[in-house]
N, C-alpha and C. Protein backbone atom coordinates (compact mmCIF):
# COMPACT_ATOMS: atom_id res chain seq x y z
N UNK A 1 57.64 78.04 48.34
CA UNK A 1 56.57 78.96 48.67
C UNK A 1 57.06 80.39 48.56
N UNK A 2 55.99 81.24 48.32
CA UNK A 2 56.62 82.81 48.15
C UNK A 2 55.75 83.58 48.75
N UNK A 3 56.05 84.14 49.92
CA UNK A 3 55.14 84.62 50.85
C UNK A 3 54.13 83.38 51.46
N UNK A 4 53.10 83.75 51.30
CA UNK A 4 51.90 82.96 52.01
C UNK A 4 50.42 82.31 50.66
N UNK A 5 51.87 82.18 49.60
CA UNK A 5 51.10 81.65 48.46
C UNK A 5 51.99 80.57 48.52
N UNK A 6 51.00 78.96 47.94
CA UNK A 6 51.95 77.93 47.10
C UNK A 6 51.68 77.56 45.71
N UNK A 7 52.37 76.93 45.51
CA UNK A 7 51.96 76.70 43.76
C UNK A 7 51.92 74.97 43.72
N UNK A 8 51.02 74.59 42.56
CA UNK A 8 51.04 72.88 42.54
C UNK A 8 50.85 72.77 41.50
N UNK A 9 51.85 71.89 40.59
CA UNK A 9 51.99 71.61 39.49
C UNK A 9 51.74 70.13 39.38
N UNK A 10 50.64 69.94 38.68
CA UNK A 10 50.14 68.35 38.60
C UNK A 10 50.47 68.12 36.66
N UNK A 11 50.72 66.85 36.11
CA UNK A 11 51.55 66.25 35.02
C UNK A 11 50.89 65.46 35.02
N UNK A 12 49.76 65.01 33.66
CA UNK A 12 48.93 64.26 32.78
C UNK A 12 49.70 63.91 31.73
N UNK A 13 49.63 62.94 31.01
CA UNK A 13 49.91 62.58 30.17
C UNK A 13 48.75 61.15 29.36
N UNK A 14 48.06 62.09 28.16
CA UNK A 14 46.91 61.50 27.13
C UNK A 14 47.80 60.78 26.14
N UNK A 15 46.91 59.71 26.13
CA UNK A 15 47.50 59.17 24.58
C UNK A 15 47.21 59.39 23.56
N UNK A 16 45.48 59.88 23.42
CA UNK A 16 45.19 60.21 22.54
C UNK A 16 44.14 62.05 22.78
N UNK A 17 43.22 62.22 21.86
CA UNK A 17 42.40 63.51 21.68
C UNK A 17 41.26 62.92 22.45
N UNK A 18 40.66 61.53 22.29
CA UNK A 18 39.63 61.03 23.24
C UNK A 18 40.00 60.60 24.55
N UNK A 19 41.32 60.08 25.34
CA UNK A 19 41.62 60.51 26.57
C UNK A 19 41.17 61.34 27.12
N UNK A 20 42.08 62.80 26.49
CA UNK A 20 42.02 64.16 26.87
C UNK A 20 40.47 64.57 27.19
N UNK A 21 39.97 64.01 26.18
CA UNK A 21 38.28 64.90 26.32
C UNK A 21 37.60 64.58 27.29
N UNK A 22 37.32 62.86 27.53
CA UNK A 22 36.96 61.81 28.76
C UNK A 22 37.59 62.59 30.17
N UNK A 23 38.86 62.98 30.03
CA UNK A 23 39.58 63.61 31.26
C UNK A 23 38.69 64.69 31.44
N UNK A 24 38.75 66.05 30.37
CA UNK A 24 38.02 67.01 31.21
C UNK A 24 36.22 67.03 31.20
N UNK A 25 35.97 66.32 30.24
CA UNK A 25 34.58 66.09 30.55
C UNK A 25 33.96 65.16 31.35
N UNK A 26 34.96 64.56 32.39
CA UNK A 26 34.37 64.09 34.21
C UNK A 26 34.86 65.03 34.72
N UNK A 27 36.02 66.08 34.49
CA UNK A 27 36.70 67.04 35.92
C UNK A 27 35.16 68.23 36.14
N UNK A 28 35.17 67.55 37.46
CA UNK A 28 33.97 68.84 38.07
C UNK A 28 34.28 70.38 38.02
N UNK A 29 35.52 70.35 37.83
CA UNK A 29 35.96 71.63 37.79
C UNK A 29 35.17 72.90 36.85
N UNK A 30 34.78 71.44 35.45
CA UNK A 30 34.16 72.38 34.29
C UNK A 30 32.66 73.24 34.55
N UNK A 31 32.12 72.95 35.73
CA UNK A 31 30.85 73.71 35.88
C UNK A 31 31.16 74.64 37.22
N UNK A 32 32.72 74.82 37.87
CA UNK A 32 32.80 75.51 38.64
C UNK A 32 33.80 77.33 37.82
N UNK A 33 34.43 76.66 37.00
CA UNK A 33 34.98 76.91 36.16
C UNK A 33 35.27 77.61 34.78
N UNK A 34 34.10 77.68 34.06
CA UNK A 34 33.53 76.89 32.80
C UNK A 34 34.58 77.95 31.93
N UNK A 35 34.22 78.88 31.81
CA UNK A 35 36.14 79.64 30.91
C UNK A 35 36.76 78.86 31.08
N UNK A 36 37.39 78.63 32.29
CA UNK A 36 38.94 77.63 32.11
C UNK A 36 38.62 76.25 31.22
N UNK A 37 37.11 75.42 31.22
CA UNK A 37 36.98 74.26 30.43
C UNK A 37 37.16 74.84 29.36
N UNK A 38 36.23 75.77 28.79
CA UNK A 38 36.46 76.21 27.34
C UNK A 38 37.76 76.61 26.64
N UNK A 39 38.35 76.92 27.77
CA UNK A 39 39.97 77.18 27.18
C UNK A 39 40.79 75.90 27.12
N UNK A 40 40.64 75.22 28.10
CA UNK A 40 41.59 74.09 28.38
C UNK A 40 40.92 72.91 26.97
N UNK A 41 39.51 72.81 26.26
CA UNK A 41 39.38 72.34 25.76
C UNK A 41 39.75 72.48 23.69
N UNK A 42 39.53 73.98 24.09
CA UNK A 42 40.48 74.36 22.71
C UNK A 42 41.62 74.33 22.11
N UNK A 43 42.15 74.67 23.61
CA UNK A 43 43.96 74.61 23.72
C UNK A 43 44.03 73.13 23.61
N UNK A 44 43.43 72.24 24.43
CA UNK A 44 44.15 70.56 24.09
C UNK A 44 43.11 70.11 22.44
N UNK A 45 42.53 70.66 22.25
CA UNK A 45 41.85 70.21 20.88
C UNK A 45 43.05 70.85 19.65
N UNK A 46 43.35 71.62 19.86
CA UNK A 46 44.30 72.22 18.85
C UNK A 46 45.62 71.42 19.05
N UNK A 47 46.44 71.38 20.33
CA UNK A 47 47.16 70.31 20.61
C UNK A 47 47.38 69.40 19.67
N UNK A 48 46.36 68.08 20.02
CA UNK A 48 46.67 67.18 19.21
C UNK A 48 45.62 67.00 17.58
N UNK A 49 45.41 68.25 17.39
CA UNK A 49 44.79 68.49 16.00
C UNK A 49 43.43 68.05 15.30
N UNK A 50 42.57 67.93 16.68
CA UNK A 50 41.62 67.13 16.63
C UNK A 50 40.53 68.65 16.34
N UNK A 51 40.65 69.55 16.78
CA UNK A 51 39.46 70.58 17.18
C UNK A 51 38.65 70.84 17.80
N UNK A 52 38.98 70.26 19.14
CA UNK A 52 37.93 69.78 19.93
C UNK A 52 37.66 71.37 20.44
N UNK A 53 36.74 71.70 21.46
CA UNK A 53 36.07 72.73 21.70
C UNK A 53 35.59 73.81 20.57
């Protein structure tokens, strides 16, 4: 901890580009969120070379 902040590092591991997508398209996060989906979905679409977002 550093000051009165913590940090949490959570580790996924997809097998494939349709994993990944199934993963963030149930995380509720994406309508609290929705930049971070659009990013997180480009960035893992480019990843594994699929193009997703």
């Amino acid at each position: 901890m550093r000051g009165d902040t913590a940090r949490i590092v959570q580790t996924v591991l997809f097998t494939d580009s349709g994993a990944f997508d199934r993963w963030c398209d149930t995380d509720a996060t994406r309508f609290d969120y929705p930049v971070l989906y659009v990013r997180l979905k480009h960035d893992g679409g480019a990843f594994f070379g699929s193009g997703t977002g």
